[in-house]
C-alpha atoms as a PDB file:
ATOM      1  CA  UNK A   1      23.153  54.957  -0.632  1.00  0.00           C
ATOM      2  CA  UNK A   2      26.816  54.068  -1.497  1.00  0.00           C
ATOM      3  CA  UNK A   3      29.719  56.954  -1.721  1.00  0.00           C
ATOM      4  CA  UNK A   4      29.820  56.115  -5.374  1.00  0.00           C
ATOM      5  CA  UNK A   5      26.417  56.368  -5.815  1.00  0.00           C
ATOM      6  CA  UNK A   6      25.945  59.441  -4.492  1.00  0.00           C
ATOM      7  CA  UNK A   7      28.919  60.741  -6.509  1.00  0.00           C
ATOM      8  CA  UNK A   8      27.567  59.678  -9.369  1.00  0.00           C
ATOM      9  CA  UNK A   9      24.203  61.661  -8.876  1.00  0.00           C
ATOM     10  CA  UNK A  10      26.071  64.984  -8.529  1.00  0.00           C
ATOM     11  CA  UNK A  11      28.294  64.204 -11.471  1.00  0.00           C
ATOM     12  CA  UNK A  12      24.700  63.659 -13.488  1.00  0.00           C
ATOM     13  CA  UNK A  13      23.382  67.275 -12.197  1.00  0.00           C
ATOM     14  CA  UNK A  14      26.813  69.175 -12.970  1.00  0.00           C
ATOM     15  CA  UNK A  15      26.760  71.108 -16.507  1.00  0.00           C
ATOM     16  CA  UNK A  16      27.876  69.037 -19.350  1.00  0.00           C
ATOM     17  CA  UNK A  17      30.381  72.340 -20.437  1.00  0.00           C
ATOM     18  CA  UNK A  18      32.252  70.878 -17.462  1.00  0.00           C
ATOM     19  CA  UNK A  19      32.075  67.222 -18.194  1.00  0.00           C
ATOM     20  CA  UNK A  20      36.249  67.199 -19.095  1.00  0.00           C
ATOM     21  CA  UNK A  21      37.122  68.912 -15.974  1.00  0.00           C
ATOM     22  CA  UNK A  22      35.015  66.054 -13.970  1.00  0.00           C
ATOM     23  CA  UNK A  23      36.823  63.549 -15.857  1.00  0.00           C
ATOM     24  CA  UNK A  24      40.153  64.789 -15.568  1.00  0.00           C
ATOM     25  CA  UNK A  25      39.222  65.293 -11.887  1.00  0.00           C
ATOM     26  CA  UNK A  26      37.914  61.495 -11.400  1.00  0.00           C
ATOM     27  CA  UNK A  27      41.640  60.482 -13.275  1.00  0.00           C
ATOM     28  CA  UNK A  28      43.526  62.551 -10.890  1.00  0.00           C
ATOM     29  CA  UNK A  29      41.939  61.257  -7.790  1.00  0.00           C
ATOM     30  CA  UNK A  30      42.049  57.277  -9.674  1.00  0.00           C
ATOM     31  CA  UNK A  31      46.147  58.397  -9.926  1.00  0.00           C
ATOM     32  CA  UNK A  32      46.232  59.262  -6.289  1.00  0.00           C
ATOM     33  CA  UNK A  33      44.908  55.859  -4.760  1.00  0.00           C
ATOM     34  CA  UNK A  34      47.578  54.274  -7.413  1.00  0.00           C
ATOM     35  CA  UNK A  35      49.878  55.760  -5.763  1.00  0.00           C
ATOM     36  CA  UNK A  36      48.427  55.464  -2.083  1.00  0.00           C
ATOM     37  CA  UNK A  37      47.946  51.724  -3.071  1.00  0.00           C
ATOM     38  CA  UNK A  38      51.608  51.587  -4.083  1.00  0.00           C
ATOM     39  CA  UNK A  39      53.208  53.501  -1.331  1.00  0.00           C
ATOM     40  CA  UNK A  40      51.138  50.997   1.359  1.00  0.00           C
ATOM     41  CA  UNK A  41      52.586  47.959  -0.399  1.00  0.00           C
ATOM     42  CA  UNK A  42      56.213  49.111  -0.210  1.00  0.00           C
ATOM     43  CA  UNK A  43      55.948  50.085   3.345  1.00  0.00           C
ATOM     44  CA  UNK A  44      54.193  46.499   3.839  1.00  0.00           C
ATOM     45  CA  UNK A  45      57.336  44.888   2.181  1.00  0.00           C
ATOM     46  CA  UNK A  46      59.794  46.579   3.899  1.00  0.00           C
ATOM     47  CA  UNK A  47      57.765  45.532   7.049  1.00  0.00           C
ATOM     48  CA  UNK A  48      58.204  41.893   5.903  1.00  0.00           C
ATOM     49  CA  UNK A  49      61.744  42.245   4.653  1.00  0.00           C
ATOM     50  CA  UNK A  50      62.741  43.139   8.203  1.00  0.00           C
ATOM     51  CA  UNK A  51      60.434  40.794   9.885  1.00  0.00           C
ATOM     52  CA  UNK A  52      62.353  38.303   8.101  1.00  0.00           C
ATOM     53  CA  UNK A  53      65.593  39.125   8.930  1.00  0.00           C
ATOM     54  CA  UNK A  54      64.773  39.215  12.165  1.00  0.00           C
ATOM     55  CA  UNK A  55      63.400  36.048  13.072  1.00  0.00           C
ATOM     56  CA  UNK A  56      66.571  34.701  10.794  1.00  0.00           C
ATOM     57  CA  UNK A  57      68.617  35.949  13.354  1.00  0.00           C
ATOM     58  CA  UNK A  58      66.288  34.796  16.074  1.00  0.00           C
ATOM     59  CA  UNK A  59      66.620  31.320  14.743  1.00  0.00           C
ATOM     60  CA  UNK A  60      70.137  31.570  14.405  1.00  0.00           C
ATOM     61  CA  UNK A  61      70.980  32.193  17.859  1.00  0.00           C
ATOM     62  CA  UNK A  62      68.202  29.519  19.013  1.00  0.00           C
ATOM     63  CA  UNK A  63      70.620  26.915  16.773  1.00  0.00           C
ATOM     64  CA  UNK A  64      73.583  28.258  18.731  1.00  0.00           C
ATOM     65  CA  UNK A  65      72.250  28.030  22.156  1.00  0.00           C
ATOM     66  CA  UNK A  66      70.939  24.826  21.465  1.00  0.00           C
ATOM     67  CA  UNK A  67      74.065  23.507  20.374  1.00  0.00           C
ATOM     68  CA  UNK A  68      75.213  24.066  23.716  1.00  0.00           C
ATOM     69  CA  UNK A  69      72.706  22.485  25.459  1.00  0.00           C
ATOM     70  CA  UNK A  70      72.112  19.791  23.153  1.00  0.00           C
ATOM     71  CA  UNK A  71      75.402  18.342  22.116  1.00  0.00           C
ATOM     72  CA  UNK A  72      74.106  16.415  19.081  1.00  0.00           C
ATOM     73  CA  UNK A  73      72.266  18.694  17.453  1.00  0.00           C
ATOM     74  CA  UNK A  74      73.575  20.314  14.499  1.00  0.00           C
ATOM     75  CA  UNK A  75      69.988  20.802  12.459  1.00  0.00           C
ATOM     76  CA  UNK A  76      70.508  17.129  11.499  1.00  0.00           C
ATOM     77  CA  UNK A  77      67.675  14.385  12.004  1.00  0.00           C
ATOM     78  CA  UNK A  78      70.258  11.792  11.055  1.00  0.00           C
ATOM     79  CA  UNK A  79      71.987  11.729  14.563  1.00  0.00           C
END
């Protein structure tokens, strides 16, 4: 049997007098893996975001180094 299954069993056996503080529960926790959700895709983001910048610089110096060693390159198939 699933989690949600099994949630939903208990939430069928608890008194209906405290049906809207199960629902207000269930909205809470839906609220808190919003912002769980959220918080993981801005961490993944920054992640990438410097990621990026790094291998910019990465490639940047690989140009330079290879314009020492390889006179005629300058990123240009043309030469």
């Amino acid at each position: 049997m699933t989690q949600q299954a099994e949630l939903l069993n208990i939430i069928d056996k608890i008194p209906q007098r405290y049906f809207g503080e199960v629902v207000s529960f269930l909205r809470y926790l839906q609220h808190k893996a919003q912002q769980e959700v959220a918080v993981k895709e801005q961490r993944a983001a920054k992640e990438k975001a410097a990621f990026i910048k790094y291998a910019e610089k990465l490639n940047a110096e690989a140009e330079d180094v290879l314009k020492y060693h390889v006179p005629l390159f300058e990123g240009d198939d043309n030469e």
